[in-house]
Protein backbone atom coordinates (compact mmCIF):
# COMPACT_ATOMS: atom_id res chain seq x y z
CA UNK A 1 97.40 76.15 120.77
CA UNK A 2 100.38 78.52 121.10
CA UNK A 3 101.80 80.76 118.19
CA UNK A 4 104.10 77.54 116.99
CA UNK A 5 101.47 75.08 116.69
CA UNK A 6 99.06 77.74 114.47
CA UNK A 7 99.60 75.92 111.02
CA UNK A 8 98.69 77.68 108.11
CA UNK A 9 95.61 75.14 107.47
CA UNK A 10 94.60 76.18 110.75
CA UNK A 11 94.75 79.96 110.46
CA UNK A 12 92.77 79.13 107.25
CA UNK A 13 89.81 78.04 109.03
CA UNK A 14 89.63 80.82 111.40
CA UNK A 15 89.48 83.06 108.21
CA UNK A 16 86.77 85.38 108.18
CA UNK A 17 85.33 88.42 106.35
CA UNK A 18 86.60 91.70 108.03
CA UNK A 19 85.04 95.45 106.17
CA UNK A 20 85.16 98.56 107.25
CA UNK A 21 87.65 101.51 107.29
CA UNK A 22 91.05 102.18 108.94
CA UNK A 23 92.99 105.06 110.47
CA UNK A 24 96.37 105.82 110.09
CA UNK A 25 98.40 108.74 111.61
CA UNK A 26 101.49 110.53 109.74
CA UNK A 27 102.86 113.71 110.19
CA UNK A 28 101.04 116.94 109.02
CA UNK A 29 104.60 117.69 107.38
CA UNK A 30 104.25 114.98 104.91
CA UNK A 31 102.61 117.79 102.53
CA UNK A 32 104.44 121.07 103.69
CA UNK A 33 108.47 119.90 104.12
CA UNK A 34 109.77 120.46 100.67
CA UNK A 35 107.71 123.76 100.46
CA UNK A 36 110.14 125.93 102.06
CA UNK A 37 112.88 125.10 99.55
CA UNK A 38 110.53 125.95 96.31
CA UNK A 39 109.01 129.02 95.05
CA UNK A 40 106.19 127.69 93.60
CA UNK A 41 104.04 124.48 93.57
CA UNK A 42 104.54 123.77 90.34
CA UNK A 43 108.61 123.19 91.70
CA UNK A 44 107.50 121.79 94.77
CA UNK A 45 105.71 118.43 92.35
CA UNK A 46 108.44 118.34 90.37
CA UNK A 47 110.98 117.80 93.49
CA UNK A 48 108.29 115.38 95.17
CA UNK A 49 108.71 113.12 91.93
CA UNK A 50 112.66 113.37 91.87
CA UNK A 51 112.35 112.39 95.87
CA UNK A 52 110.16 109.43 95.02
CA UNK A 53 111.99 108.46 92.72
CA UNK A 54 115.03 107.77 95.35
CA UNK A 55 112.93 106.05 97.56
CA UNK A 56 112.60 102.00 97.80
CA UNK A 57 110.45 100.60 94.98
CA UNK A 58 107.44 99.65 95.22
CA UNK A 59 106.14 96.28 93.98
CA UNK A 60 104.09 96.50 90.75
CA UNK A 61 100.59 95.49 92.35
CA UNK A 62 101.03 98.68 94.65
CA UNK A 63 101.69 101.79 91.69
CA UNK A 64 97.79 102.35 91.53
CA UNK A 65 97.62 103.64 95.58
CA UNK A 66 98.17 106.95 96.88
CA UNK A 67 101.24 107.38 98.43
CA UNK A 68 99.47 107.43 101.95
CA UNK A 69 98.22 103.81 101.55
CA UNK A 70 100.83 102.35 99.69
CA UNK A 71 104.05 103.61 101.55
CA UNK A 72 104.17 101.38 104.25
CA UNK A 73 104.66 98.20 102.04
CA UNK A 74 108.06 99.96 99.89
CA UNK A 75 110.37 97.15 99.88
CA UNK A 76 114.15 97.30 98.70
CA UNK A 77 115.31 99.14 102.07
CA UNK A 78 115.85 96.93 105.84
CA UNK A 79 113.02 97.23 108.12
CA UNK A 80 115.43 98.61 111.00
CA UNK A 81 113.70 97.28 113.73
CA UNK A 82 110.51 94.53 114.47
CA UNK A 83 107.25 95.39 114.88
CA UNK A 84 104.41 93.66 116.19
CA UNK A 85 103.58 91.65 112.70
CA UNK A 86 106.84 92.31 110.89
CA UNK A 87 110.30 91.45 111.22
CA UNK A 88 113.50 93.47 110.86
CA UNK A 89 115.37 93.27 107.69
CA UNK A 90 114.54 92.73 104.36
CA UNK A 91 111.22 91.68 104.99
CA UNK A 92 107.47 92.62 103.32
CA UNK A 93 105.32 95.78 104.56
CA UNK A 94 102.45 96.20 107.09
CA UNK A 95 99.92 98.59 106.82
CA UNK A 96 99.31 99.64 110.86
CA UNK A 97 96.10 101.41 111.28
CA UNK A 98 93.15 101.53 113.95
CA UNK A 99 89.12 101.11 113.46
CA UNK A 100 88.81 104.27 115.32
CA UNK A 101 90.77 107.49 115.20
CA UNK A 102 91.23 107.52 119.15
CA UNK A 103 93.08 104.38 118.71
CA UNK A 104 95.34 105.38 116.31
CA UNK A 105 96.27 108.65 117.91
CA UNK A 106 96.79 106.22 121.54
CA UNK A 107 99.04 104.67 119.14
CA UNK A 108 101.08 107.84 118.08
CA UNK A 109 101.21 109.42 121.54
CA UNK A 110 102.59 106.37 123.01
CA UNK A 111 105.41 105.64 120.46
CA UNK A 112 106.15 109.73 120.44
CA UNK A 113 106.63 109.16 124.33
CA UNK A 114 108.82 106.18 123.51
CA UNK A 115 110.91 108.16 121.59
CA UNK A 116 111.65 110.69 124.69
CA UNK A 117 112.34 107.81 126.96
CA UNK A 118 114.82 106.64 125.37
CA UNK A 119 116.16 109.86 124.66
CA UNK A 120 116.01 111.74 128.54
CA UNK A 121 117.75 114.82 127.79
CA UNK A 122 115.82 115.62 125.12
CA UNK A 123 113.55 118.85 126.28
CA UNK A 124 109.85 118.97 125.36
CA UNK A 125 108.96 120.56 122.06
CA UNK A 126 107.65 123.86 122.76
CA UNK A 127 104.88 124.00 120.56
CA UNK A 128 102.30 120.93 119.53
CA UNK A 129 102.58 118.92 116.89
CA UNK A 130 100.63 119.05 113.57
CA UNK A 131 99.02 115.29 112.28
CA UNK A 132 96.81 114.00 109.73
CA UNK A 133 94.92 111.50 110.44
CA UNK A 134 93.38 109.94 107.17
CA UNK A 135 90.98 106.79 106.39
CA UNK A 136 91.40 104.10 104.45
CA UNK A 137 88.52 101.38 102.84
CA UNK A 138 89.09 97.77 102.92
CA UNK A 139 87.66 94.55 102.70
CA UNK A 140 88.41 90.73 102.86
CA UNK A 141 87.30 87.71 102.99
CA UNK A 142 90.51 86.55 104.44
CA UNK A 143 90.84 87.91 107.55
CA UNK A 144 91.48 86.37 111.68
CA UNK A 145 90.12 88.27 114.48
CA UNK A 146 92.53 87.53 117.37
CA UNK A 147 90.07 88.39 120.12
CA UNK A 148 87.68 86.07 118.88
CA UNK A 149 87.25 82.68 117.80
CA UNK A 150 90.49 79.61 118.68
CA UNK A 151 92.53 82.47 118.50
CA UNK A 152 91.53 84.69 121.53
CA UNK A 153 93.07 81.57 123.49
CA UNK A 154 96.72 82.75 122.89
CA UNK A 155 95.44 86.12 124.00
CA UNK A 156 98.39 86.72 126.46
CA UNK A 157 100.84 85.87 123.36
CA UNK A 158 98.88 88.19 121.20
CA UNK A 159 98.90 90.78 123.40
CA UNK A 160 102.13 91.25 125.37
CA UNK A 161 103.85 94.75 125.59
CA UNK A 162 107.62 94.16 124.35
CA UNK A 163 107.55 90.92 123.26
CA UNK A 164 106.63 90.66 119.39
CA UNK A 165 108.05 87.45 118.46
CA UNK A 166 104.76 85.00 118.82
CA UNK A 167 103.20 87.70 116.78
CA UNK A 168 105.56 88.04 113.97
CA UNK A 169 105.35 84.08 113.99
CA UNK A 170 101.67 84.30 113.41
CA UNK A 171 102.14 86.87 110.11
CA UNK A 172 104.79 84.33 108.90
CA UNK A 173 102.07 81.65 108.93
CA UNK A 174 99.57 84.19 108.01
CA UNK A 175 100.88 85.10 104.60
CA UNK A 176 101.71 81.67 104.02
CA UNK A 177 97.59 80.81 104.21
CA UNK A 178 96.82 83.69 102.25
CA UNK A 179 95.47 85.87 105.03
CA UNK A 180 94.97 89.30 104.11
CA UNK A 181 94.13 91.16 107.41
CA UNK A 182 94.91 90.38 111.50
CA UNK A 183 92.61 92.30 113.97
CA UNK A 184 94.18 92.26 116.96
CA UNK A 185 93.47 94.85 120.80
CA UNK A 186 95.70 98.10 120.86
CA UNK A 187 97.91 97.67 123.75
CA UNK A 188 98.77 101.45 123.83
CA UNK A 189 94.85 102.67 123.63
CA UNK A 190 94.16 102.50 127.33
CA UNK A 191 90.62 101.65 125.88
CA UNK A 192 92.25 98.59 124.29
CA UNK A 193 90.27 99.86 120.82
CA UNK A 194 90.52 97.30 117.92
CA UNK A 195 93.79 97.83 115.42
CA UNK A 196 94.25 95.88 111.94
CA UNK A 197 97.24 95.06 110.14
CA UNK A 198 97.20 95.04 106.83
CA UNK A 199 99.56 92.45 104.99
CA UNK A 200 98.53 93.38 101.29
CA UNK A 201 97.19 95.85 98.87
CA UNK A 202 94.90 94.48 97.24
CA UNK A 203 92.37 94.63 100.45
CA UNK A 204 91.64 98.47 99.93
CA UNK A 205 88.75 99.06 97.88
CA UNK A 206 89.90 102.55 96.98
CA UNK A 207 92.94 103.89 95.95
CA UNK A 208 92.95 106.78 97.89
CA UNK A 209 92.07 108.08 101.47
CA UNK A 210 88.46 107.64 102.09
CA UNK A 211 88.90 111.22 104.46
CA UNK A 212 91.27 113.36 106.76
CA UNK A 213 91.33 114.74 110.21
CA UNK A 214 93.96 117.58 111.62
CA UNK A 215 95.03 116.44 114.58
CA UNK A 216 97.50 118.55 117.48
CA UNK A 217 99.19 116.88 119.75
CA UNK A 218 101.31 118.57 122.56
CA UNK A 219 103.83 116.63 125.12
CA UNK A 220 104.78 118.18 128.41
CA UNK A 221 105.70 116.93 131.74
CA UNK A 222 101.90 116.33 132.70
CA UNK A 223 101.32 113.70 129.67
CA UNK A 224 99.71 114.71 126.45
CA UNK A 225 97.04 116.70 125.01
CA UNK A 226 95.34 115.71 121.70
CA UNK A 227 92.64 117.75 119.94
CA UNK A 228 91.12 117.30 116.69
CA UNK A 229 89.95 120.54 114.82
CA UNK A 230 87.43 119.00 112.88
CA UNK A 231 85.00 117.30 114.27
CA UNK A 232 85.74 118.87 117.32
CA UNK A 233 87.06 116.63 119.99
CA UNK A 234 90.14 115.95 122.24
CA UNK A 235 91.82 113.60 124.36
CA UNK A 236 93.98 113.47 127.06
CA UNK A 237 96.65 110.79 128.24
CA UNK A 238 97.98 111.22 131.81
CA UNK A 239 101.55 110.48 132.45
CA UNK A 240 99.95 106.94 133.73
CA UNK A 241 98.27 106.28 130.39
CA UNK A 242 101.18 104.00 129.11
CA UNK A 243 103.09 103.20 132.69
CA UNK A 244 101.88 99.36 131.57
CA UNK A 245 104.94 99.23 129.36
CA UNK A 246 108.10 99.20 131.09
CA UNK A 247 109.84 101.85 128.61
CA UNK A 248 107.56 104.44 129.34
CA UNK A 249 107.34 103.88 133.27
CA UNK A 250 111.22 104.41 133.24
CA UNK A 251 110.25 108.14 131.13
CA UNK A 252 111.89 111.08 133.16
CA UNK A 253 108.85 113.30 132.47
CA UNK A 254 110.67 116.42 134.27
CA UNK A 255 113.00 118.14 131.35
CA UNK A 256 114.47 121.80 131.41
């Protein structure tokens, strides 16, 4: 059955219950930016409110979550450009996240290193980068597994590296049947860990992040270097890690 022919009646009965928690990766500067431009906290909240106040709005059924969970689904702005489950435009959110926190920072690594492939002249940062990586709970009963069941069939749909558009087709259907959650294989984790999409809010069962990890990550022309401070643990992706997708085998890793 390809991506097409996946009626919403037929998602439906590949619905199952999907539990757990999630991680997400954002930059560690998500907390410290508007510091340097304040004296005090007490200035730095009040110019955190007048900045979200500018920002897209959010839909009603969202205003309970912390800003971490509920950011991804702001509408009132264009999506710039697709994503695996999403289209571009005007179109609704998707929470990304990973079942493991390996996964998720395969997932930031790689699209970091797609941002320097398409941008060759730009040099290396000199130091690493600071990330939080942060949890979130959810549950369903609503949820398709695209590595098992009918589903797993269309794996070569599901899973290819540029080409998003049997994917987005699926969410289409997928929000039309009510589904709350796709698992789907991390084509970026050169484990191939599981990664969820989330298509609504009201799967978390808490409003808040469930817990946080500092992450460092440092680019250079030998790959990348990720260690976690706490617990203690690291990973490192040669400059073959990603050479699957064709943007990152064209990456001119040599930059002075």
């Amino acid at each position: 059955m390809s991506s097409s022919t996946w009626t919403p009646a037929a998602l439906s009965s590949e619905a199952r219950t999907l539990s757990g928690t999630c991680w997400r990766f954002v930059e560690a500067q998500h907390r410290v930016s508007t510091l340097k431009i304040v004296d005090t906290v007490e200035e730095q909240e009040v110019l955190e409110d007048l900045l979200q106040n500018t920002k897209p709005s959010l839909p009603p059924e969202y205003e309970h979550l912390h800003y971490l969970l509920s950011t991804p689904f702001r509408y009132g702005a264009v999506y710039p450009t697709g994503s695996r489950f999403r289209r571009a435009g005007l179109t609704e959110g998707v929470f990304y996240a990973a079942e493991a926190p390996h996964t998720a920072v395969a997932e930031i690594v790689f699209y970091r290193l797609l941002f320097y492939a398409e941008s060759p002249r730009t040099p290396w940062p000199l130091n690493a980068a600071e990330y939080t990586a942060f949890s979130a709970a959810f549950s369903t009963k609503k949820g398709i597994d695209l590595t098992k069941g009918r589903l797993q069939r269309d794996k070569a749909l599901w899973m290819h590296l540029t080409d998003y558009e049997p994917c987005q087709g699926l969410s289409d259907t997928a929000r039309r049947a009510g589904i709350d959650i796709i698992r789907y294989t991390s084509m970026r984790d050169p484990r191939q860990g599981p990664n969820l999409a989330l298509l609504a809010c009201r799967v978390f069962t808490k409003a808040k992040p469930v817990s946080e990890q500092t992450w460092h990550i440092r680019l250079s022309d030998a790959g990348a270097q990720a260690v976690c401070e706490s617990p203690k643990s690291g990973i490192t992706f040669g400059r073959d890690a990603f050479a699957a997708d064709p943007r990152i085998a064209r990456l001119r890793w040599t930059r002075r």
